[in-house]
C-alpha atoms as a PDB file:
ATOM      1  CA  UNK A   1      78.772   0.873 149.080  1.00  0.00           C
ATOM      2  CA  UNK A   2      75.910   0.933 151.543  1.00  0.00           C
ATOM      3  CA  UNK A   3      74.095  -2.545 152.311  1.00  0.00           C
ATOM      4  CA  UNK A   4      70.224  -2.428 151.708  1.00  0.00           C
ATOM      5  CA  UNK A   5      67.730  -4.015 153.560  1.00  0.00           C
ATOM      6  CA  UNK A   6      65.409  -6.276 152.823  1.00  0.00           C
ATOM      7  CA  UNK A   7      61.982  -7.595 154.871  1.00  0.00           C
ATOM      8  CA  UNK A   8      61.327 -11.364 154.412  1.00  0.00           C
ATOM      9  CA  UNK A   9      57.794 -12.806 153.901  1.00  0.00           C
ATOM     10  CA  UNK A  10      58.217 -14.683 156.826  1.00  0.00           C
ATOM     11  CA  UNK A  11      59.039 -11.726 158.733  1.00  0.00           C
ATOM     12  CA  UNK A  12      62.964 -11.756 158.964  1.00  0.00           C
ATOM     13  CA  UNK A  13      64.604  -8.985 157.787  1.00  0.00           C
ATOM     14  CA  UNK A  14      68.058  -8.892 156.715  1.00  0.00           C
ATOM     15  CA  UNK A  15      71.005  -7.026 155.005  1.00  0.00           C
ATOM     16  CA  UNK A  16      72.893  -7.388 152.101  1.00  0.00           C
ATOM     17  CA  UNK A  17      75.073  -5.795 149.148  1.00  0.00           C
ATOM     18  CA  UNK A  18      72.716  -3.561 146.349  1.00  0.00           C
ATOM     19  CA  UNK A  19      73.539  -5.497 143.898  1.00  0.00           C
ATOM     20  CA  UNK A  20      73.910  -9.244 144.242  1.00  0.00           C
ATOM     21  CA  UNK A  21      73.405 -12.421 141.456  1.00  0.00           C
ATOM     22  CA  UNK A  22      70.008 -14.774 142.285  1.00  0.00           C
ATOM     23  CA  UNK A  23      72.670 -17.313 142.928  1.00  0.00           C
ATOM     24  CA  UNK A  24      73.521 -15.279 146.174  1.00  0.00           C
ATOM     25  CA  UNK A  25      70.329 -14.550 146.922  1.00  0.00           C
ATOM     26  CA  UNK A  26      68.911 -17.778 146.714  1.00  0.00           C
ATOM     27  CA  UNK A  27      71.559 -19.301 148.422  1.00  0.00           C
ATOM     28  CA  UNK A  28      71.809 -17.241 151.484  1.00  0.00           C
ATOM     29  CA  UNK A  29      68.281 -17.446 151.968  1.00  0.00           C
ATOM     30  CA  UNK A  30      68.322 -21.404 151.297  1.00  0.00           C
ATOM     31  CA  UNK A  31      65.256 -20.840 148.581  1.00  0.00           C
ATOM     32  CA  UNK A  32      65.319 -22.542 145.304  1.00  0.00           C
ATOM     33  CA  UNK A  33      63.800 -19.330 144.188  1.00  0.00           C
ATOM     34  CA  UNK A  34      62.044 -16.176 145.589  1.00  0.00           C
ATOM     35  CA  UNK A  35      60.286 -12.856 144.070  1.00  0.00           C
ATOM     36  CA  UNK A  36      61.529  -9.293 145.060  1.00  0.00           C
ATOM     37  CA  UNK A  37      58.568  -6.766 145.730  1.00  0.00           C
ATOM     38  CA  UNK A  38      58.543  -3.210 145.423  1.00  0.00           C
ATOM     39  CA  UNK A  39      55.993  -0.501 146.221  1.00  0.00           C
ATOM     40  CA  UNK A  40      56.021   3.307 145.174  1.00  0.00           C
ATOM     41  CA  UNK A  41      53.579   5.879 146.005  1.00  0.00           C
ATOM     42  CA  UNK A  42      52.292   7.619 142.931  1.00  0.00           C
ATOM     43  CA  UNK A  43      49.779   9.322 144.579  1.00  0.00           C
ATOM     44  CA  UNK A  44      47.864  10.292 147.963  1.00  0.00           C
ATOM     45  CA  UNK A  45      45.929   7.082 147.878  1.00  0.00           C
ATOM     46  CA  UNK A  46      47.464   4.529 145.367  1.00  0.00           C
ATOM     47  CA  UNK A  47      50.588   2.262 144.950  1.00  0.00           C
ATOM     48  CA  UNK A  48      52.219   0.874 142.423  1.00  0.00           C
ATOM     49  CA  UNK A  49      53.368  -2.640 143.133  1.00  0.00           C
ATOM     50  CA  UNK A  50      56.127  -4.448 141.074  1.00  0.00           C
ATOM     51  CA  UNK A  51      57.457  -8.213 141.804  1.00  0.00           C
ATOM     52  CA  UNK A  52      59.991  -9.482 140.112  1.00  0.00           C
ATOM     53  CA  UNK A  53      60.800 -13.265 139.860  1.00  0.00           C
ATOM     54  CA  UNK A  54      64.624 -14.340 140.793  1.00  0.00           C
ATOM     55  CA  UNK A  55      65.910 -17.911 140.672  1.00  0.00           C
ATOM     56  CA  UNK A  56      69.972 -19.494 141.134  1.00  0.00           C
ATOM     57  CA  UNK A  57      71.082 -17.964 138.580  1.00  0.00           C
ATOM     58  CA  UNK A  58      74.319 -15.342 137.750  1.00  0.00           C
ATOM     59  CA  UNK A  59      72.192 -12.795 136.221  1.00  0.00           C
ATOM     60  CA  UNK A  60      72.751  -9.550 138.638  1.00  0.00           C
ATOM     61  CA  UNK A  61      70.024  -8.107 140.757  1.00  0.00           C
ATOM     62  CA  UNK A  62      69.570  -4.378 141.937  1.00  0.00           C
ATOM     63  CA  UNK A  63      68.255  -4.751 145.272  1.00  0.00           C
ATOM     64  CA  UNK A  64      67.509  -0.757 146.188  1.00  0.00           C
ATOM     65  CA  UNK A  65      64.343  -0.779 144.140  1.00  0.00           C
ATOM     66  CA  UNK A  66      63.101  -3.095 146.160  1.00  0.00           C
ATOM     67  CA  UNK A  67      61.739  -3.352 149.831  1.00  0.00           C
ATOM     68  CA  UNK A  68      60.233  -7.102 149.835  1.00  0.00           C
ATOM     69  CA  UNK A  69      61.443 -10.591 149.299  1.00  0.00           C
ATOM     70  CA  UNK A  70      58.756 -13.413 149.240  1.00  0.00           C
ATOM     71  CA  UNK A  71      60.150 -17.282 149.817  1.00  0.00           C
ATOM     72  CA  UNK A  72      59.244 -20.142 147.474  1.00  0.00           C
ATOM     73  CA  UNK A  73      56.965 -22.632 149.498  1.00  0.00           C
ATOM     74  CA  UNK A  74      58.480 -24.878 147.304  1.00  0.00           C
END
């Protein structure tokens, strides 16, 4: 399995398995929580964004629909 990549709010980037649990995610990143972003082009001049909130939990995450995480300020 390939690792996806990821571009941080803050401007990090970084790699990681496809599919990972928010508990992984919110540990490696040292975030009590954090929300994934995702843009798709559905036309010549408009994008559809998605976010998608993740805290430490188990619950499994598919990271390839996604090209953005933004970090909790808090």
């Amino acid at each position: 399995m390939h690792a996806v990549t990821l571009q941080l709010s803050d401007g990090r980037v970084f790699s990681c398995p496809p599919v990972v649990s928010g508990k992984y995610l919110t540990t490696l990143l040292d975030k009590p929580s954090l929300t994934l972003g995702s843009a798709t082009p559905i036309n010549s001049d408009q994008v559809l964004r998605g976010f998608r909130f993740v805290g430490s939990d188990n619950k499994l995450y598919d990271l390839t629909r996604y090209q953005d995480v933004f970090l909790a300020s808090r």
